[in-house]
Each structure stands twice: as C-alpha cells, then as structure tokens.
PDB file of N, CA and C in Angstrom:
ATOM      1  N   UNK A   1       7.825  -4.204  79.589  1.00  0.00           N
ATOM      2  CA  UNK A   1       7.397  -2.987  78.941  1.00  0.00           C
ATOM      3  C   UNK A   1       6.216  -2.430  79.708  1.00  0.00           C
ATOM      4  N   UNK A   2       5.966  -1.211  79.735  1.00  0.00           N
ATOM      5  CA  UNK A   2       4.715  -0.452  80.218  1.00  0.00           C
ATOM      6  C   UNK A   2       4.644   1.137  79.450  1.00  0.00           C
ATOM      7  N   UNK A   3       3.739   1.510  79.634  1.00  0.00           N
ATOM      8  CA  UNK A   3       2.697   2.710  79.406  1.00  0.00           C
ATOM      9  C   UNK A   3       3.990   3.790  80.222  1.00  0.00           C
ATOM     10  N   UNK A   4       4.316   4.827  79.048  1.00  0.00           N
ATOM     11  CA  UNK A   4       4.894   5.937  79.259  1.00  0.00           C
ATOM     12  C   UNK A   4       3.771   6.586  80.167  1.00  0.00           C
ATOM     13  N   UNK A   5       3.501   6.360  81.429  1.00  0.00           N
ATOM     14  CA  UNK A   5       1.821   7.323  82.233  1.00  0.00           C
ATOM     15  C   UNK A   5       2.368   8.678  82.390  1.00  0.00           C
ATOM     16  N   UNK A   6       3.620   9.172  82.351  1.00  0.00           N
ATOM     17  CA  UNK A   6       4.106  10.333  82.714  1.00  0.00           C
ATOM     18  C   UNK A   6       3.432  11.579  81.609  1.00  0.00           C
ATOM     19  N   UNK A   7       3.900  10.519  80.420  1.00  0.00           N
ATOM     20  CA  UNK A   7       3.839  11.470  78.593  1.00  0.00           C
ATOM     21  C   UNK A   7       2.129  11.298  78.260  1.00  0.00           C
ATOM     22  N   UNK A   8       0.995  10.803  78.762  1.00  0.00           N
ATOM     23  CA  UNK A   8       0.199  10.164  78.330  1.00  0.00           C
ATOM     24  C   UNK A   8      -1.532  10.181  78.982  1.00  0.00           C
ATOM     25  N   UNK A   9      -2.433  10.810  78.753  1.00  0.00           N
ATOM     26  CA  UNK A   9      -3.682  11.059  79.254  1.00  0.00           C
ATOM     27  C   UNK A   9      -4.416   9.724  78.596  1.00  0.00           C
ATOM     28  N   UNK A  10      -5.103   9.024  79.423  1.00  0.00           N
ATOM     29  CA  UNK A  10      -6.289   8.138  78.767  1.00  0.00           C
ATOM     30  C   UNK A  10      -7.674   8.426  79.582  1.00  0.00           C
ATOM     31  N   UNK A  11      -8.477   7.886  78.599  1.00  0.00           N
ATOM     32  CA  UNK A  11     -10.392   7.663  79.171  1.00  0.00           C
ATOM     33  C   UNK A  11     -11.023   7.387  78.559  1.00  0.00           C
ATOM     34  N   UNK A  12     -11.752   6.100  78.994  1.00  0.00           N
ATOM     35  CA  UNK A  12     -12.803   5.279  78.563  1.00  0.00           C
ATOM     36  C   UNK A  12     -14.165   6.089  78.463  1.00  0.00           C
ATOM     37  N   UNK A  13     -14.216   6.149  77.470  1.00  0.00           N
ATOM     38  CA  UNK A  13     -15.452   6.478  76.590  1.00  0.00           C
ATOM     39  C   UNK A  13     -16.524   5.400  75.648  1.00  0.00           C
ATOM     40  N   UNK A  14     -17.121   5.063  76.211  1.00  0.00           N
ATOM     41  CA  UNK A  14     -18.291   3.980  75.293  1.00  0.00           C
ATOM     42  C   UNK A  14     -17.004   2.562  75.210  1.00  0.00           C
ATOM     43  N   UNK A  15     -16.918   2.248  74.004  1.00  0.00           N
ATOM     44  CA  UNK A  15     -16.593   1.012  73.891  1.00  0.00           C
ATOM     45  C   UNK A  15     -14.930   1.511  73.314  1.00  0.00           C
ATOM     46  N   UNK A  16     -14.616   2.570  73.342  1.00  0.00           N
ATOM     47  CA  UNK A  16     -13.061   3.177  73.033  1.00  0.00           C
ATOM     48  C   UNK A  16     -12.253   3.804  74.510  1.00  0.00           C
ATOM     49  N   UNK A  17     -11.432   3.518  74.055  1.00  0.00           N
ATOM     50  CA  UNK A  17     -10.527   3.992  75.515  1.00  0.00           C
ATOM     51  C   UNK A  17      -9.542   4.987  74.189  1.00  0.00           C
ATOM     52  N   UNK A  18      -9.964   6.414  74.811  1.00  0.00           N
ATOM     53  CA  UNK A  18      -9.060   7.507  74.124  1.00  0.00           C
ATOM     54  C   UNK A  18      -8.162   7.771  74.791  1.00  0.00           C
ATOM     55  N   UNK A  19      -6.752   8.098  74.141  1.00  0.00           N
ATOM     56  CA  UNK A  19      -5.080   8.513  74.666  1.00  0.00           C
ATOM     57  C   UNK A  19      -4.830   9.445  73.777  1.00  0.00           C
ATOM     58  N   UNK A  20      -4.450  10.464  74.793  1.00  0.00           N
ATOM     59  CA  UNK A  20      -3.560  11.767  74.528  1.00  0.00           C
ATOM     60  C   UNK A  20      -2.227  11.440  74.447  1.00  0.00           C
ATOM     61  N   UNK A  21      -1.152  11.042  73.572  1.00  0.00           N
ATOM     62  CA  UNK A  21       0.214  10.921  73.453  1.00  0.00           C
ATOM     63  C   UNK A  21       0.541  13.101  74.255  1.00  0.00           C
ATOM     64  N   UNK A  22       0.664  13.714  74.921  1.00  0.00           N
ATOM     65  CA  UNK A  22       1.308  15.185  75.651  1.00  0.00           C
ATOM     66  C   UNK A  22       2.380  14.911  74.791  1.00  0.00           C
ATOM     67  N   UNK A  23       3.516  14.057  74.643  1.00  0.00           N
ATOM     68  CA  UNK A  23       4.837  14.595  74.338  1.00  0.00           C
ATOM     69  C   UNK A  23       4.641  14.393  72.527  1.00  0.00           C
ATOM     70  N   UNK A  24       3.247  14.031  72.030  1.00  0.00           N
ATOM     71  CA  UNK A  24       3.633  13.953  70.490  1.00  0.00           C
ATOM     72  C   UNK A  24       2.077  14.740  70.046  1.00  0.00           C
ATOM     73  N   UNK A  25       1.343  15.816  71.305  1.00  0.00           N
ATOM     74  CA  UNK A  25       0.123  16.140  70.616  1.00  0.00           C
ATOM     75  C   UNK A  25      -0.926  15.453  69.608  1.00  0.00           C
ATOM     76  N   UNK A  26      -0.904  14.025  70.266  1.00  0.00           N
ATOM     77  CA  UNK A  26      -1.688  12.877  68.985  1.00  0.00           C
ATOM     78  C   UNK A  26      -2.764  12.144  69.761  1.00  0.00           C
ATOM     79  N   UNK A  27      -3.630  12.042  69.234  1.00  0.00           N
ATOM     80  CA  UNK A  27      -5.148  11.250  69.790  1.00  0.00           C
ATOM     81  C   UNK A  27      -4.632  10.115  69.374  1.00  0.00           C
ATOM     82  N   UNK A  28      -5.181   8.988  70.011  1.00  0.00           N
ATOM     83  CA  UNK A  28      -5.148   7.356  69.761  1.00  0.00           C
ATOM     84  C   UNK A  28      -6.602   6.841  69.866  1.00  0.00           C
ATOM     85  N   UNK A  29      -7.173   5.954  69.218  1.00  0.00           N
ATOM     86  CA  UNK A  29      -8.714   5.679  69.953  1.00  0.00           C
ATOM     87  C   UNK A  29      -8.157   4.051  70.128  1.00  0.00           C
ATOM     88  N   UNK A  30      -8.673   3.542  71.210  1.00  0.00           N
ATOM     89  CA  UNK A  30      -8.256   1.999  70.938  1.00  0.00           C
ATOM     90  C   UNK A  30      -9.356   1.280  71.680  1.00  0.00           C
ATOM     91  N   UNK A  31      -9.497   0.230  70.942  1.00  0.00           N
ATOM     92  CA  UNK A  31     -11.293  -0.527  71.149  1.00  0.00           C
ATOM     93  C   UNK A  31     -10.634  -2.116  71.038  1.00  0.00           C
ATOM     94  N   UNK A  32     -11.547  -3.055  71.248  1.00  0.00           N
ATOM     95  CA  UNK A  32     -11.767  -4.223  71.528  1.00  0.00           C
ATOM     96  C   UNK A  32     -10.732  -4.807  72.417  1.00  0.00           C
ATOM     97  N   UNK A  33      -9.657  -6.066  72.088  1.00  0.00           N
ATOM     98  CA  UNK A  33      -9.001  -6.687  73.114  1.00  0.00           C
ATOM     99  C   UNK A  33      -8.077  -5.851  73.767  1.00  0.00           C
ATOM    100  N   UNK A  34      -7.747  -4.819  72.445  1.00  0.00           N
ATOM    101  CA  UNK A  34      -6.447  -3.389  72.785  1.00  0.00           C
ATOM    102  C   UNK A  34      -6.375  -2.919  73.989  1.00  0.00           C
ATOM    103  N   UNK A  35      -8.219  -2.745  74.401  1.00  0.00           N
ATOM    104  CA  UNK A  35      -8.493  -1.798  75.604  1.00  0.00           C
ATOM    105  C   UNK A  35      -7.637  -2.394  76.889  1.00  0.00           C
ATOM    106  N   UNK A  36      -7.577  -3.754  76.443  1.00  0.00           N
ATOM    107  CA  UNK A  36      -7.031  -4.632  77.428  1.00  0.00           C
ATOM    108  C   UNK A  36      -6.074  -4.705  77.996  1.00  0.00           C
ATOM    109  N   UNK A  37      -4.989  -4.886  76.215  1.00  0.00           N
ATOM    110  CA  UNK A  37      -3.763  -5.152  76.408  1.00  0.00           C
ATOM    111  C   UNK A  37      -3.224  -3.801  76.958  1.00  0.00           C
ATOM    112  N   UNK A  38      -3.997  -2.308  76.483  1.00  0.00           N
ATOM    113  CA  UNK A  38      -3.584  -1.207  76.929  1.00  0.00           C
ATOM    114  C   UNK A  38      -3.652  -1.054  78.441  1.00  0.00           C
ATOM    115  N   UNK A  39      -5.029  -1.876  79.199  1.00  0.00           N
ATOM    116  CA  UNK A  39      -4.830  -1.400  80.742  1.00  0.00           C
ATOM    117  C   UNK A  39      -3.803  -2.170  81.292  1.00  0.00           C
ATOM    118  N   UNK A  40      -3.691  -3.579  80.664  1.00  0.00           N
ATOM    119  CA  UNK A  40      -2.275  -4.188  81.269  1.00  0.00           C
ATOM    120  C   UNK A  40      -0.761  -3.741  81.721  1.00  0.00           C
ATOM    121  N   UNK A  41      -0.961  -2.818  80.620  1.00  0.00           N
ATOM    122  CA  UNK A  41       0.046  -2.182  80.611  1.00  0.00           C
ATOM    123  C   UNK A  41       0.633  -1.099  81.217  1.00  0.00           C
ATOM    124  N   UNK A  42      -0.392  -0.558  81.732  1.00  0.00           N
ATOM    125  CA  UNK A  42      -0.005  -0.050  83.146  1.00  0.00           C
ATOM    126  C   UNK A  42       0.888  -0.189  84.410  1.00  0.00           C
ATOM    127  N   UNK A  43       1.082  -1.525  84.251  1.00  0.00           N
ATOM    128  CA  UNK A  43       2.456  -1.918  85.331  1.00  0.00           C
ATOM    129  C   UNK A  43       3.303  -2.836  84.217  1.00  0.00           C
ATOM    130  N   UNK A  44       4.317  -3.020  84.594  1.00  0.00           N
ATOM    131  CA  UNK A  44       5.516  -3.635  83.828  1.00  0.00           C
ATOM    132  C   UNK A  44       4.781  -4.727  83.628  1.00  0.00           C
ATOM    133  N   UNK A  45       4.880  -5.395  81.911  1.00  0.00           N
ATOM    134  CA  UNK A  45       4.619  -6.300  81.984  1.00  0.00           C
ATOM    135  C   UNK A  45       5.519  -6.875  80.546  1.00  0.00           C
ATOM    136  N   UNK A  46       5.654  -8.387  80.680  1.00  0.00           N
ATOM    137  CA  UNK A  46       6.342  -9.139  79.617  1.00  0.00           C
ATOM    138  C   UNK A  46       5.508  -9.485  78.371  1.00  0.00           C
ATOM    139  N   UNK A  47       5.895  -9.542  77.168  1.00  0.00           N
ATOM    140  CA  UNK A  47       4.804  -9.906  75.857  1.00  0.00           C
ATOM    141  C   UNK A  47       4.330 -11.616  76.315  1.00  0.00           C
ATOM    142  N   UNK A  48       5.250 -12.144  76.894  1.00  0.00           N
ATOM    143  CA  UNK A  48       4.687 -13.607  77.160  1.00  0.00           C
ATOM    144  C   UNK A  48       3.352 -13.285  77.783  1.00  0.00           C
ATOM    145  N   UNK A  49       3.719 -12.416  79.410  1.00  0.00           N
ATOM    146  CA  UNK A  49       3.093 -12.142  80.127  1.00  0.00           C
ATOM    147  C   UNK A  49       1.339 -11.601  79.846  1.00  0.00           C
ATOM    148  N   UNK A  50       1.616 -10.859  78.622  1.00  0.00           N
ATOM    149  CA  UNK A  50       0.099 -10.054  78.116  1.00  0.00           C
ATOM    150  C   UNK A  50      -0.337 -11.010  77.095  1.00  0.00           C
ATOM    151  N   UNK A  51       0.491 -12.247  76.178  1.00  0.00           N
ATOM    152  CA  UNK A  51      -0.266 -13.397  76.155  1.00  0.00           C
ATOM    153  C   UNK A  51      -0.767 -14.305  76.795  1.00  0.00           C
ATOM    154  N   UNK A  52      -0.393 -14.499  77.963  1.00  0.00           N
ATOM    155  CA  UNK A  52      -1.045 -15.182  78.939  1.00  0.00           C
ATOM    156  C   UNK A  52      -2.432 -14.559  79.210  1.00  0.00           C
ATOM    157  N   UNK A  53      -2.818 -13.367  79.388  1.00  0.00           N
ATOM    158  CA  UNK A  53      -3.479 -12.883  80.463  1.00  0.00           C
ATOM    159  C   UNK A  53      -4.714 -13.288  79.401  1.00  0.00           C
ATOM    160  N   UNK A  54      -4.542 -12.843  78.152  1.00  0.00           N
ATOM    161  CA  UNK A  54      -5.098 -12.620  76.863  1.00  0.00           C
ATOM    162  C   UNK A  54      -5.843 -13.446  76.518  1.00  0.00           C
ATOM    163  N   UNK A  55      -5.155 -15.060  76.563  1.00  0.00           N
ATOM    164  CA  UNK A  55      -5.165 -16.114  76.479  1.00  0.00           C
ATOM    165  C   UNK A  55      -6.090 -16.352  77.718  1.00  0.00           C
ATOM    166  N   UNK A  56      -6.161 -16.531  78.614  1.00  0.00           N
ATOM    167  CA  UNK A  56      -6.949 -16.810  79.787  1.00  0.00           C
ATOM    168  C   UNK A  56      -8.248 -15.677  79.986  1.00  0.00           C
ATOM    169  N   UNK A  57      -8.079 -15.168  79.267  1.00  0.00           N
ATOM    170  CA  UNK A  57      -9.513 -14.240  79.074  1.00  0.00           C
ATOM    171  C   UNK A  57     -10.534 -14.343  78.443  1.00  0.00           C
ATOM    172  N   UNK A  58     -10.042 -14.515  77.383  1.00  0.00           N
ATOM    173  CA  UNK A  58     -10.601 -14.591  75.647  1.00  0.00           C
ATOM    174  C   UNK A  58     -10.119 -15.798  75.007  1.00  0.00           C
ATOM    175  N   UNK A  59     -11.246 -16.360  74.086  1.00  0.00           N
ATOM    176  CA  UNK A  59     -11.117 -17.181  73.099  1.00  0.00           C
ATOM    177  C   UNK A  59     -10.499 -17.325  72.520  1.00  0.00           C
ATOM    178  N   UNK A  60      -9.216 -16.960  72.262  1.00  0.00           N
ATOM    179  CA  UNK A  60      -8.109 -17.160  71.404  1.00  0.00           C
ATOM    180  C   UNK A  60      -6.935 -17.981  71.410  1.00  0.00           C
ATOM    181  N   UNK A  61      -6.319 -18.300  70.587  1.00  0.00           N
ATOM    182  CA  UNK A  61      -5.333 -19.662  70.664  1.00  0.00           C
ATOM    183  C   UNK A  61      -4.150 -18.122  70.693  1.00  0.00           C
ATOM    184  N   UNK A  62      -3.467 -19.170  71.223  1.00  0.00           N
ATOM    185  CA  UNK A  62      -1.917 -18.323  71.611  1.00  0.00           C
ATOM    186  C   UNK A  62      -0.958 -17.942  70.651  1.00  0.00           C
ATOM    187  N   UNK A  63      -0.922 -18.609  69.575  1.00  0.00           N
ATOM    188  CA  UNK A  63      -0.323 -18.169  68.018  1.00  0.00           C
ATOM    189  C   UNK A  63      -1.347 -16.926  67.479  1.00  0.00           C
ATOM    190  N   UNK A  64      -2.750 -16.787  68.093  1.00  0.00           N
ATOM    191  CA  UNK A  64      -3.565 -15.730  67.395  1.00  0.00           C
ATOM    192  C   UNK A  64      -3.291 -14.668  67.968  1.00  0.00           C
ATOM    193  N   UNK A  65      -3.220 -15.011  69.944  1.00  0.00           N
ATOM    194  CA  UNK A  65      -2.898 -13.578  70.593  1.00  0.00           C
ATOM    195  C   UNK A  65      -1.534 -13.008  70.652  1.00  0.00           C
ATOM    196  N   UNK A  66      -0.358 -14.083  70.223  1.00  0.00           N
ATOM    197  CA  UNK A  66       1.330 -13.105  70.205  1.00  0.00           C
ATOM    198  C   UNK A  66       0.804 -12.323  68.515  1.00  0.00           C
ATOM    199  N   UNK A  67       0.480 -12.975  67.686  1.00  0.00           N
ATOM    200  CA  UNK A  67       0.538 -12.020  66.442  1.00  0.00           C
ATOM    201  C   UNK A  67      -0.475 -10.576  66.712  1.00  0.00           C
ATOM    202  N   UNK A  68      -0.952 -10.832  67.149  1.00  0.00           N
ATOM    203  CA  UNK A  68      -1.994  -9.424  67.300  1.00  0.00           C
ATOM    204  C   UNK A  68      -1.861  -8.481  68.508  1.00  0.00           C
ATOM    205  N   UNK A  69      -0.784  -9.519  69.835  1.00  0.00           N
ATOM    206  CA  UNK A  69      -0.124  -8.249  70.646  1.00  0.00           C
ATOM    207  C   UNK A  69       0.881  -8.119  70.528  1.00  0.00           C
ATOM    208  N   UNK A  70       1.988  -8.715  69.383  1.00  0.00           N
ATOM    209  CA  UNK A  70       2.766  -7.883  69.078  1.00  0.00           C
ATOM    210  C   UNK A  70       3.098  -7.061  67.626  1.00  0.00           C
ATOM    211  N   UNK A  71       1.783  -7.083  67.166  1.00  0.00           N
ATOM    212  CA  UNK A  71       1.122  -6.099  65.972  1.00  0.00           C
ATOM    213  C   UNK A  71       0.946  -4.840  66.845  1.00  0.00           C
ATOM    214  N   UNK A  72       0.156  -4.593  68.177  1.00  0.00           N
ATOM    215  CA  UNK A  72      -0.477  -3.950  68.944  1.00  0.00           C
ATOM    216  C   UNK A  72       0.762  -3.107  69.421  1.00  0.00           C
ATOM    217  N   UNK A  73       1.494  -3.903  69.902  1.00  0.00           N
ATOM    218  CA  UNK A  73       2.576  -3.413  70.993  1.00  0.00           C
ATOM    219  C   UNK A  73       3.241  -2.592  70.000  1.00  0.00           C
ATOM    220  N   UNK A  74       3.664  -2.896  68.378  1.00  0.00           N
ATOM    221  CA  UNK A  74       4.524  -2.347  67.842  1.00  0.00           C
ATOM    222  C   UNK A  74       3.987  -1.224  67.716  1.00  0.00           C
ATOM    223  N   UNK A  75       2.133  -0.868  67.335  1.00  0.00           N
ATOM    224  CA  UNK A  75       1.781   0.615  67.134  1.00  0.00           C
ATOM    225  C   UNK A  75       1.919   1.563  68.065  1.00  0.00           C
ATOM    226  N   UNK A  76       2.064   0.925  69.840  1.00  0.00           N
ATOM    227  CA  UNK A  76       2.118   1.509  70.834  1.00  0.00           C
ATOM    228  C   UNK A  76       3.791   2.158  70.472  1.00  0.00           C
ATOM    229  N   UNK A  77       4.725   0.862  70.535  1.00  0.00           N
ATOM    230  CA  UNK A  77       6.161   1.869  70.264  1.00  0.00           C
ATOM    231  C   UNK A  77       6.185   2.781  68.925  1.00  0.00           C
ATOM    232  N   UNK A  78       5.946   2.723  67.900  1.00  0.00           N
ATOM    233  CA  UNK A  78       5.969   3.083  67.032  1.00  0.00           C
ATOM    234  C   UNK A  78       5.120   4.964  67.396  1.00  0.00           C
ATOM    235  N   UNK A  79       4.449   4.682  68.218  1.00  0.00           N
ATOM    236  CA  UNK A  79       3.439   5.996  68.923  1.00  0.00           C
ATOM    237  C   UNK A  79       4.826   6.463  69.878  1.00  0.00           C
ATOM    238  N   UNK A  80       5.135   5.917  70.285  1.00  0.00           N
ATOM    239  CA  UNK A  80       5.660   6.422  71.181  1.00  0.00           C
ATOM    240  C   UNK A  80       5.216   6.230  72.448  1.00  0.00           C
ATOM    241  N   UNK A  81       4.088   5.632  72.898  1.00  0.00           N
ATOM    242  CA  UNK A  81       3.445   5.670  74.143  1.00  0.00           C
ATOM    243  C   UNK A  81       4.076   4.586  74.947  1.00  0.00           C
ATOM    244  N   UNK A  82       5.109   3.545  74.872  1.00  0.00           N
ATOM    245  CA  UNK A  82       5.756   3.012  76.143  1.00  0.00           C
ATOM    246  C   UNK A  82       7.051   3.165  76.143  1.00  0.00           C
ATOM    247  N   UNK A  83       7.507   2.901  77.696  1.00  0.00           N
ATOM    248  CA  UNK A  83       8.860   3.057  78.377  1.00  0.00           C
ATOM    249  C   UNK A  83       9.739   2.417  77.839  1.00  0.00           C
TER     250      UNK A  83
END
C-alpha cells in the first residue's frame, strides 16, 4: 500500500503533518507515531512492513503497533488517501 501523492498535498507544521485529500476537498491533521506511519508511506509498503519499522523505532510491543496501524491505515482508506 502507499500514499495516493498524485490526489494529495501534505506539510509539516509544528508537531502535525497537515493533508489536503484534492480529489475529496478535506483537511486531515495527523500527529504523533501517524506522522510516521504517514511518511512511510510514501513508497510501497506492507502492514507487516510499517510494523516492523514502528516496532524498531518506538517502544511498542508488536500486538500494540498492528492494532493502531491498522486502526490508522483503515482511516487513511476510509479517507481515501491510498492507492
């Protein structure tokens, strides 16, 4: 999965990284590990794959980071913002 970049404006502002959804006229604000999983996502990447990275970053056990990136991932499809 990755970041629709075609449909999609972002910029880091303070401790929020703001996204323009262009094809749905909708602001997104997204802050803490999100900012993360959102720049990951920039090139193709697998949900294993963005638990790994997640996992090797941050303090979190790996049952904590699939539930919360694929809580994450679903608001991204659910937005509309990936491929």
């Amino acid at each position: 999965m990755r970041l629709r970049s075609a449909d999609i404006s972002a910029r880091k502002l303070g401790d929020e990284t703001i996204v323009l959804s262009l094809a749905r006229s909708r602001y997104f604000a997204i802050t803490g590990v999100g900012r993360r999983v959102f720049e990951l996502l920039t090139d193709e990447r697998s949900l294993d794959e963005l638990i790994e990275v997640i996992v090797d970053e941050y303090d979190v056990t790996t049952a904590v980071a699939r539930r919360d990136i694929e809580a994450f991932v679903g608001r991204l499809r659910d937005a509309q913002l990936l491929a």
